[in-house]
PDB file of N, CA and C in Angstrom:
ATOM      1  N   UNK A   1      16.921  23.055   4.934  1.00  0.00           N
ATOM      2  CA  UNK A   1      16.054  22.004   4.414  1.00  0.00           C
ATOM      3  C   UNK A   1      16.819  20.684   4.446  1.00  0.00           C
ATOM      4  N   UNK A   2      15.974  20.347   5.115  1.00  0.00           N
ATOM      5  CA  UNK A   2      16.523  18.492   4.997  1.00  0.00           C
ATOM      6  C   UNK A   2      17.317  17.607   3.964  1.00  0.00           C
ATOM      7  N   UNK A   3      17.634  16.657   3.750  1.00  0.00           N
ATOM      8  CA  UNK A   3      17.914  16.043   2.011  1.00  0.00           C
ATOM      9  C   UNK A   3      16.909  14.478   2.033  1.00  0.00           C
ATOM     10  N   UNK A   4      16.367  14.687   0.753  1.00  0.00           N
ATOM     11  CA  UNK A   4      15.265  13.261   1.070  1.00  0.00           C
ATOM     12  C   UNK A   4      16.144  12.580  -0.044  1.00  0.00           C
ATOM     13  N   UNK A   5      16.040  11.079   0.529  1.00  0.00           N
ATOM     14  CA  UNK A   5      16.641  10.325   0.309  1.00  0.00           C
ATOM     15  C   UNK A   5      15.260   9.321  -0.748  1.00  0.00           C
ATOM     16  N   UNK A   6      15.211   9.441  -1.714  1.00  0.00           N
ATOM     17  CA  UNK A   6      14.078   8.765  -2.836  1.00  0.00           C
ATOM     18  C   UNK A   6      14.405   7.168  -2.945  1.00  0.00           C
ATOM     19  N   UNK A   7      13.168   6.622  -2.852  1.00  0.00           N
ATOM     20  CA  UNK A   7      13.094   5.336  -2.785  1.00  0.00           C
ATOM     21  C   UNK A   7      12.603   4.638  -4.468  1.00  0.00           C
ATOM     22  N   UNK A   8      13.698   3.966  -5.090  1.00  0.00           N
ATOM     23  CA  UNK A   8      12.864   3.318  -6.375  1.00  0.00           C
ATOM     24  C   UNK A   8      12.211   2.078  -6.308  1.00  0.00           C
ATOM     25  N   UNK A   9      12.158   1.464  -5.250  1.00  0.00           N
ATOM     26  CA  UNK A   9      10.713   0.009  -5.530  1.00  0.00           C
ATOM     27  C   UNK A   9       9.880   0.319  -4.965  1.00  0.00           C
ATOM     28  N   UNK A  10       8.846   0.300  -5.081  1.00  0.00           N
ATOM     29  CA  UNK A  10       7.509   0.380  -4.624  1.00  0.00           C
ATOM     30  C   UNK A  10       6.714  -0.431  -4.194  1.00  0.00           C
ATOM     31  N   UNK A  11       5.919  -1.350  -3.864  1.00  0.00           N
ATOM     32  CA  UNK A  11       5.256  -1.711  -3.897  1.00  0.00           C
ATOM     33  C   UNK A  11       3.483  -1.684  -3.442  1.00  0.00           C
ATOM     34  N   UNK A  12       2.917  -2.317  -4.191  1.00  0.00           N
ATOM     35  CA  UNK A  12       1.255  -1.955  -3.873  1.00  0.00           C
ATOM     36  C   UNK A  12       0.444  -3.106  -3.468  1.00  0.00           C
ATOM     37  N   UNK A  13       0.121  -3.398  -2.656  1.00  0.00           N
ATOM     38  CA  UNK A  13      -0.998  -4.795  -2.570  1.00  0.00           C
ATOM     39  C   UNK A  13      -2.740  -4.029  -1.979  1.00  0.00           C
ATOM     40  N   UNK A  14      -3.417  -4.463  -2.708  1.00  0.00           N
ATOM     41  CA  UNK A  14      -4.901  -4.145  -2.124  1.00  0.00           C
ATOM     42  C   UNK A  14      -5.569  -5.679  -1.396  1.00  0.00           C
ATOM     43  N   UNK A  15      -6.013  -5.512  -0.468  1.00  0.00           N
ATOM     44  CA  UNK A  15      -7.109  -6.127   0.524  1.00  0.00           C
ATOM     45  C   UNK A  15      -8.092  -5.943   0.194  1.00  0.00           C
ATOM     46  N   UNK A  16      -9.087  -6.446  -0.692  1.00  0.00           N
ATOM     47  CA  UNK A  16     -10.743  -6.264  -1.386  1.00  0.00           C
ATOM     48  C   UNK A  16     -11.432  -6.741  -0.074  1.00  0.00           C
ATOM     49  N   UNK A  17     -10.878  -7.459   0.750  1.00  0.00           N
ATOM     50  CA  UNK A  17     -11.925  -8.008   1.976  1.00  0.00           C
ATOM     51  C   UNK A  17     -11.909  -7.181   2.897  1.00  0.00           C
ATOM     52  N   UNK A  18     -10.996  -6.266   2.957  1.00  0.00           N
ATOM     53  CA  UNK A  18     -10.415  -4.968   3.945  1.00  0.00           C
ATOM     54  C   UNK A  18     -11.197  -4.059   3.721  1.00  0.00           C
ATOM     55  N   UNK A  19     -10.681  -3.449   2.085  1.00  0.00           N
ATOM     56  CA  UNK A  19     -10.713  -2.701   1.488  1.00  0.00           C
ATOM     57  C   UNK A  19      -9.841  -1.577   2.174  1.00  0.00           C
ATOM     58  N   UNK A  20      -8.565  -2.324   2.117  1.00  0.00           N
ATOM     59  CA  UNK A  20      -7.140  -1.463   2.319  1.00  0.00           C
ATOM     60  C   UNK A  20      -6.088  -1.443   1.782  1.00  0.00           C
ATOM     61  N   UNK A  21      -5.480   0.072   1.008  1.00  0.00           N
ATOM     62  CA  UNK A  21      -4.334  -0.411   0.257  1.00  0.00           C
ATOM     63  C   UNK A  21      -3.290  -0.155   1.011  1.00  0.00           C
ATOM     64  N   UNK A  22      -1.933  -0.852   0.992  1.00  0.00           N
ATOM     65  CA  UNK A  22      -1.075  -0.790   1.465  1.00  0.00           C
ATOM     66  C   UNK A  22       0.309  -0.938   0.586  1.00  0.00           C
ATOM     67  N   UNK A  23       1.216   0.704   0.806  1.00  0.00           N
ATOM     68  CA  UNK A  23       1.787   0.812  -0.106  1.00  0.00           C
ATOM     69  C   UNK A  23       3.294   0.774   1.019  1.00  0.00           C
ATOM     70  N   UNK A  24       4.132   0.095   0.323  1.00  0.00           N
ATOM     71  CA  UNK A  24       5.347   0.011   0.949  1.00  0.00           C
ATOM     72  C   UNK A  24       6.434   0.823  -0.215  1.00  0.00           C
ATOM     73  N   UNK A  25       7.251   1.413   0.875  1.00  0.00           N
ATOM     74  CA  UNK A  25       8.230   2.435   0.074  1.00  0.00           C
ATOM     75  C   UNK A  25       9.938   1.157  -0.006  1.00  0.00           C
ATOM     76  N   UNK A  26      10.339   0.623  -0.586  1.00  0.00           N
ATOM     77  CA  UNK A  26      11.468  -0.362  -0.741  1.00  0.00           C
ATOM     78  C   UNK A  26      10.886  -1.310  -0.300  1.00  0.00           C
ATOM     79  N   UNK A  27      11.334  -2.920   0.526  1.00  0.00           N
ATOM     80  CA  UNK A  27      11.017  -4.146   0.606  1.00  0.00           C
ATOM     81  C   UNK A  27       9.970  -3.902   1.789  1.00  0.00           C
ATOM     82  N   UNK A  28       8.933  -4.230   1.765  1.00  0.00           N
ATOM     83  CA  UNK A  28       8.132  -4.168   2.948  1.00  0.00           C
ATOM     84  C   UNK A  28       8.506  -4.753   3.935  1.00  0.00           C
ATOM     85  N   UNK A  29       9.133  -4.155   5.197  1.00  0.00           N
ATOM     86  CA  UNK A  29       8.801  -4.145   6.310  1.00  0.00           C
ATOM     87  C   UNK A  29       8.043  -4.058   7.710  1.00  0.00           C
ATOM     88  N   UNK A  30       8.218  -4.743   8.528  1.00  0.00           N
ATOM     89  CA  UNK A  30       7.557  -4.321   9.518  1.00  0.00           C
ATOM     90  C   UNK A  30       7.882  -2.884  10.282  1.00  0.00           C
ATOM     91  N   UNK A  31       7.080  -2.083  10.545  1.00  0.00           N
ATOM     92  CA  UNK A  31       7.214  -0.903  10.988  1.00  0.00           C
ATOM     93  C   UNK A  31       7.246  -0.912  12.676  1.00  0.00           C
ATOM     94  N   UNK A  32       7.807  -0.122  12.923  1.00  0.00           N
ATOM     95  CA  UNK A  32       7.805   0.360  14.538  1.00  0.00           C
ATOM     96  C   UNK A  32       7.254   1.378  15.356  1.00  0.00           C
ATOM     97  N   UNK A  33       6.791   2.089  14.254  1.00  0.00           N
ATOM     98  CA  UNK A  33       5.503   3.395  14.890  1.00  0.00           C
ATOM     99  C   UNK A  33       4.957   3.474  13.404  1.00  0.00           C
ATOM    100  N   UNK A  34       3.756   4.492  14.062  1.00  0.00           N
ATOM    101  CA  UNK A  34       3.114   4.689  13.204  1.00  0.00           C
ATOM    102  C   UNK A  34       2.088   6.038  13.444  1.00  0.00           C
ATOM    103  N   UNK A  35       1.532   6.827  12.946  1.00  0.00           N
ATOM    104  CA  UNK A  35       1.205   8.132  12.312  1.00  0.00           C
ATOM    105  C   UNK A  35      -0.408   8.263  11.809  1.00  0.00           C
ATOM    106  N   UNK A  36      -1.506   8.540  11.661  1.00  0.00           N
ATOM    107  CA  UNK A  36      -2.498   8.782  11.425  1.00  0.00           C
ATOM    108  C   UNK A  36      -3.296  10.297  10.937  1.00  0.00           C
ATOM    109  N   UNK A  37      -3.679  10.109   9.669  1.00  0.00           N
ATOM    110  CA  UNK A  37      -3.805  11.920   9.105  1.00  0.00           C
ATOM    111  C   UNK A  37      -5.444  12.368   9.494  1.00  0.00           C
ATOM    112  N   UNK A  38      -5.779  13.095   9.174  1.00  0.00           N
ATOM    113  CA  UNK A  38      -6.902  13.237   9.621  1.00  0.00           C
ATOM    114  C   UNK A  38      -8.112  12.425   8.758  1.00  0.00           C
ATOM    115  N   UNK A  39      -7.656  12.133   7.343  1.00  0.00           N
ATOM    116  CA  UNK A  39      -7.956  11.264   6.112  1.00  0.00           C
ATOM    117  C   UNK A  39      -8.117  10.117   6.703  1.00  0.00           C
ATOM    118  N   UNK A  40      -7.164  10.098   7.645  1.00  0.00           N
ATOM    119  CA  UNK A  40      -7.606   8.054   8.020  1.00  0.00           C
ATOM    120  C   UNK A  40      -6.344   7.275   6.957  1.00  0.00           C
ATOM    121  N   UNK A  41      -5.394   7.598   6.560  1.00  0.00           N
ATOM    122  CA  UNK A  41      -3.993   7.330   6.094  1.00  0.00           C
ATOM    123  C   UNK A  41      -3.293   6.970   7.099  1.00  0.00           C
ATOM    124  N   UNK A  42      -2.765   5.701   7.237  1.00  0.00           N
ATOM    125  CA  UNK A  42      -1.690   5.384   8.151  1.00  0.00           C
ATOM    126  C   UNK A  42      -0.351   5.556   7.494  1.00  0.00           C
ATOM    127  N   UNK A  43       0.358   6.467   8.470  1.00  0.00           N
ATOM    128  CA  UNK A  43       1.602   6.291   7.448  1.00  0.00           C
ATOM    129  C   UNK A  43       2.701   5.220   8.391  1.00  0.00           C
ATOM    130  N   UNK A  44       3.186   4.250   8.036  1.00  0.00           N
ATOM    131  CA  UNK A  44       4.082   3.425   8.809  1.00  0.00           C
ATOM    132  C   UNK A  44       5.728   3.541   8.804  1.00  0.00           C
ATOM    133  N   UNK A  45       6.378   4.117   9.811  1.00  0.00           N
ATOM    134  CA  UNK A  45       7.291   4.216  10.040  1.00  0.00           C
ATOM    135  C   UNK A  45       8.270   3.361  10.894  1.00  0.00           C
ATOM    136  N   UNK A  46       9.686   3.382  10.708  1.00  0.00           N
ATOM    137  CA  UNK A  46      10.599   2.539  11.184  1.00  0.00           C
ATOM    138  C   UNK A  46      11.888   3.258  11.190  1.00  0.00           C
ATOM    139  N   UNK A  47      12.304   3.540  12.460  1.00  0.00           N
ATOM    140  CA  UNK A  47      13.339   4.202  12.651  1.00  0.00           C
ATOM    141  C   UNK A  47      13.634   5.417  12.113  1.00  0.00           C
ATOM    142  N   UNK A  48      11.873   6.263  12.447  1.00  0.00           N
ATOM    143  CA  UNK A  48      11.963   7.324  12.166  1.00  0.00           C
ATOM    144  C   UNK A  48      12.152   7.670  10.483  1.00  0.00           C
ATOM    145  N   UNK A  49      12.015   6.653   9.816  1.00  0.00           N
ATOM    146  CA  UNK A  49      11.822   6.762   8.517  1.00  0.00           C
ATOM    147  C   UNK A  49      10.115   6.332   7.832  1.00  0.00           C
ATOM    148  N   UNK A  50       9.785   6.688   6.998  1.00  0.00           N
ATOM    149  CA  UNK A  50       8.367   6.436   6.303  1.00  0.00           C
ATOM    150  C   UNK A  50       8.773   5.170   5.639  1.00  0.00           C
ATOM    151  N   UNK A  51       8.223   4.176   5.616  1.00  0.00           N
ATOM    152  CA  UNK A  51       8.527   3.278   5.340  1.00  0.00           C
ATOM    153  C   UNK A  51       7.070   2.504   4.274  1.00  0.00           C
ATOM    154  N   UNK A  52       6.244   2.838   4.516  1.00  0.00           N
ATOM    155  CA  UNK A  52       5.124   2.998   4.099  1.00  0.00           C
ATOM    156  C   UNK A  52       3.531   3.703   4.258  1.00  0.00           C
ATOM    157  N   UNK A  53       2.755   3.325   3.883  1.00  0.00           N
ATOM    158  CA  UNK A  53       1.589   3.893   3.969  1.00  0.00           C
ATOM    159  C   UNK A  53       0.258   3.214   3.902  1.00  0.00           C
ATOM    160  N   UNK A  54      -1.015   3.335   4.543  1.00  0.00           N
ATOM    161  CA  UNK A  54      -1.887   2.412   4.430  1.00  0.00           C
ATOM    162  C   UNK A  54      -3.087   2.848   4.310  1.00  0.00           C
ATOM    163  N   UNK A  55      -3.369   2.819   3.760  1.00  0.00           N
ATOM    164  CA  UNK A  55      -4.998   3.883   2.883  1.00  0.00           C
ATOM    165  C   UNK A  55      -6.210   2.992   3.152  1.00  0.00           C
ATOM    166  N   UNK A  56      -7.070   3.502   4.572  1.00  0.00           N
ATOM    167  CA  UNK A  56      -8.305   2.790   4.683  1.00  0.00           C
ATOM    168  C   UNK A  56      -9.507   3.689   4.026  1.00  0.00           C
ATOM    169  N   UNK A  57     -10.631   2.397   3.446  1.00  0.00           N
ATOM    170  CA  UNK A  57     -11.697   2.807   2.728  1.00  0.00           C
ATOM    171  C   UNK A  57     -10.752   2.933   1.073  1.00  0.00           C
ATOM    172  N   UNK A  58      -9.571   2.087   0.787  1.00  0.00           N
ATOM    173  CA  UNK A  58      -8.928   2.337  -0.167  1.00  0.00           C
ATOM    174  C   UNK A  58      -9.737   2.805  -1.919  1.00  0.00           C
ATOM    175  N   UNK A  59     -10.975   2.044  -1.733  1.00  0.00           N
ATOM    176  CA  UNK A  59     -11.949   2.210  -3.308  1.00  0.00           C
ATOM    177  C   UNK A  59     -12.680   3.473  -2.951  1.00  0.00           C
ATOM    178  N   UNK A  60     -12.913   3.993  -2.027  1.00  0.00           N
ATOM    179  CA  UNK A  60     -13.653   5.129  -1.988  1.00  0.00           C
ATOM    180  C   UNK A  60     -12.806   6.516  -2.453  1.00  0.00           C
ATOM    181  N   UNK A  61     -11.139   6.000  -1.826  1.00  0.00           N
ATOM    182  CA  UNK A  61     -10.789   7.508  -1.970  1.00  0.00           C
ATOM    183  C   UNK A  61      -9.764   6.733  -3.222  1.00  0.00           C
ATOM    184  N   UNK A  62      -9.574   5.847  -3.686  1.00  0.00           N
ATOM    185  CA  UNK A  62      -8.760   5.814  -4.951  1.00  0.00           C
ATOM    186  C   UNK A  62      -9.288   4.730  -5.799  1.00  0.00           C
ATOM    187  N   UNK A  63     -10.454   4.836  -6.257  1.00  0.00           N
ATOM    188  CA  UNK A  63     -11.128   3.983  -6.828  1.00  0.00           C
ATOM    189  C   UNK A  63     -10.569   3.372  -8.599  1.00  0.00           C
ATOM    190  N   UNK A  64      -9.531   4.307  -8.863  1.00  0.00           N
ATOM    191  CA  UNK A  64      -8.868   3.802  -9.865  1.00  0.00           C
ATOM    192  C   UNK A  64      -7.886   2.454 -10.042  1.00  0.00           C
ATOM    193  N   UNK A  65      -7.039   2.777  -8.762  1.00  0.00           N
ATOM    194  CA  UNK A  65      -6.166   2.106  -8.406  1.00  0.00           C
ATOM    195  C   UNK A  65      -6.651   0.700  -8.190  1.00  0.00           C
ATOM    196  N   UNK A  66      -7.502   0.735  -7.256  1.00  0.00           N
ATOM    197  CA  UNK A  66      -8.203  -0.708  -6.643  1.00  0.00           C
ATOM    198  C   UNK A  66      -8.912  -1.221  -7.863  1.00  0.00           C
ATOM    199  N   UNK A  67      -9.705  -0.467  -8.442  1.00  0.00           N
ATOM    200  CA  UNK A  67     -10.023  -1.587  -9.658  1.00  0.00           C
ATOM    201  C   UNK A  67      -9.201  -2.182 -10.527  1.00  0.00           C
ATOM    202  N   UNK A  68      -7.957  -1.460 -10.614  1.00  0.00           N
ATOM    203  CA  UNK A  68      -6.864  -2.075 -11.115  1.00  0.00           C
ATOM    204  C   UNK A  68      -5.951  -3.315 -10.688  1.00  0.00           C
ATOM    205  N   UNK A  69      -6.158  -2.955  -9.171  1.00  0.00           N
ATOM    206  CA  UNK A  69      -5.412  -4.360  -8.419  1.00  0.00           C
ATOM    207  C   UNK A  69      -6.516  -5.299  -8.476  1.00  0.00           C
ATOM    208  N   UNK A  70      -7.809  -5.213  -8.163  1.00  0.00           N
ATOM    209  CA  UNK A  70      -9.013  -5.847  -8.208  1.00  0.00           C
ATOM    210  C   UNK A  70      -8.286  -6.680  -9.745  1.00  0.00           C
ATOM    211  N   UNK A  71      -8.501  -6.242 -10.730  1.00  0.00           N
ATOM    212  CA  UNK A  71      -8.215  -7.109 -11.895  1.00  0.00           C
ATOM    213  C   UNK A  71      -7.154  -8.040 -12.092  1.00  0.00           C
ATOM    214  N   UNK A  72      -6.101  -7.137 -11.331  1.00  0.00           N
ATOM    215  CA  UNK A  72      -4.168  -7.693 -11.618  1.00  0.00           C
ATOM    216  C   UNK A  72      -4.745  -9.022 -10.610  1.00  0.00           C
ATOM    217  N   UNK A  73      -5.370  -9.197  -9.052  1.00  0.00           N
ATOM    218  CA  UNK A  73      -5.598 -10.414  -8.445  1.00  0.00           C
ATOM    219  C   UNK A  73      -6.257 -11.204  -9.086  1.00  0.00           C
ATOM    220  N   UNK A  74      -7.730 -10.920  -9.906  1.00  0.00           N
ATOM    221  CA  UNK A  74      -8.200 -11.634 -10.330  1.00  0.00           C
ATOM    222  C   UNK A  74      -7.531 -12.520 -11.879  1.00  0.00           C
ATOM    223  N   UNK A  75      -7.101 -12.023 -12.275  1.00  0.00           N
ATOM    224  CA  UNK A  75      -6.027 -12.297 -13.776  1.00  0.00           C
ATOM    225  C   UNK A  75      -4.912 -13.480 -12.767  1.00  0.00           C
ATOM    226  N   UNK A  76      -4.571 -12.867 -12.074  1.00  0.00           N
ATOM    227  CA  UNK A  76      -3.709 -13.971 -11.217  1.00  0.00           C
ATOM    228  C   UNK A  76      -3.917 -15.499 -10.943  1.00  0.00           C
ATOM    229  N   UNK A  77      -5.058 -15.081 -10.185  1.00  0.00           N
ATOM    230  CA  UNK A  77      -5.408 -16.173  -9.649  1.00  0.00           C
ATOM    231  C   UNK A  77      -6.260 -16.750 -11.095  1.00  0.00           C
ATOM    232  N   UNK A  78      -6.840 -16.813 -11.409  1.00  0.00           N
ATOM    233  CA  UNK A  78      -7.228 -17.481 -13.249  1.00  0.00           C
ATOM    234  C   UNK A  78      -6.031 -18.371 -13.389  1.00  0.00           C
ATOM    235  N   UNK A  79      -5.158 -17.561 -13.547  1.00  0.00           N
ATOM    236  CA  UNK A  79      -3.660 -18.121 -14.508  1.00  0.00           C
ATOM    237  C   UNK A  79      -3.144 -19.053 -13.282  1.00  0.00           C
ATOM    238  N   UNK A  80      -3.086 -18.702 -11.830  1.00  0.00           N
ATOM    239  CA  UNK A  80      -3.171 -19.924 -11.030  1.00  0.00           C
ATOM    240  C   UNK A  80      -4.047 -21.039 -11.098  1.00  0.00           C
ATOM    241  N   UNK A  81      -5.113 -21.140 -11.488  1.00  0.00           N
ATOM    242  CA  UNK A  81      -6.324 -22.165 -11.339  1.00  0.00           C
ATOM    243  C   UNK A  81      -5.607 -22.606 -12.659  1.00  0.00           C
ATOM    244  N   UNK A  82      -5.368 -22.257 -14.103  1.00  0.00           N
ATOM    245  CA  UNK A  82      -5.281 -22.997 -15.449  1.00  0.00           C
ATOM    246  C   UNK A  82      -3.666 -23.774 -15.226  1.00  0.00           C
ATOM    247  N   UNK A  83      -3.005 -23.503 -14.278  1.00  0.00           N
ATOM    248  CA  UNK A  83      -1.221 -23.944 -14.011  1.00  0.00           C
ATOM    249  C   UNK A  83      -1.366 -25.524 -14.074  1.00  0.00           C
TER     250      UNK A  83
END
C-alpha cells in the first residue's frame, strides 16, 4: 500500500453562474491533466498528484454546501458595498 501524503488547507470557491464547485487540495494551482468520474467530478491533477477537484451541477449534488457559499459571497460582497 502506498503512503498518502494529507493535505491541511483546503480551499472551496462556488460559481452560482456555473453552478460549479471547485475544491483545491493546498494553494490552488493550475493543473496539468485531468480525470472525469462517471458523476461528472473532475478531479484535477498535476504531476500525477490530485491537486483538486471540480463538482459540476455543484447545488444539485451538494446542495448544502452551495447554499452556504451562496451566503459566505453574498455577506461579502454587502460588507464590500458598506467599506
Amino acid at each position: 500500500m502506498g503512503k498518502a501524503e494529507l493535505t491541511r488547507n483546503m480551499e472551496v470557491d462556488y460559481d452560482s453562474v456555473g453552478d460549479v464547485l471547485y475544491i483545491s487540495f493546498g494553494k490552488p494551482q493550475e493543473a496539468d491533466d485531468s480525470d472525469i468520474t462517471d458523476e461528472g467530478v473532475i478531479i484535477r491533477l498535476k504531476e500525477g498528484k490530485i491537486v483538486g477537484l471540480t463538482i459540476l451541477n455543484a447545488s444539485k449534488r451538494m446542495p448544502k454546501i452551495t447554499r452556504k457559499a451562496k451566503a459566505q459571497t453574498k455577506a461579502s460582497e454587502r460588507k464590500g458595498i458598506s467599506d
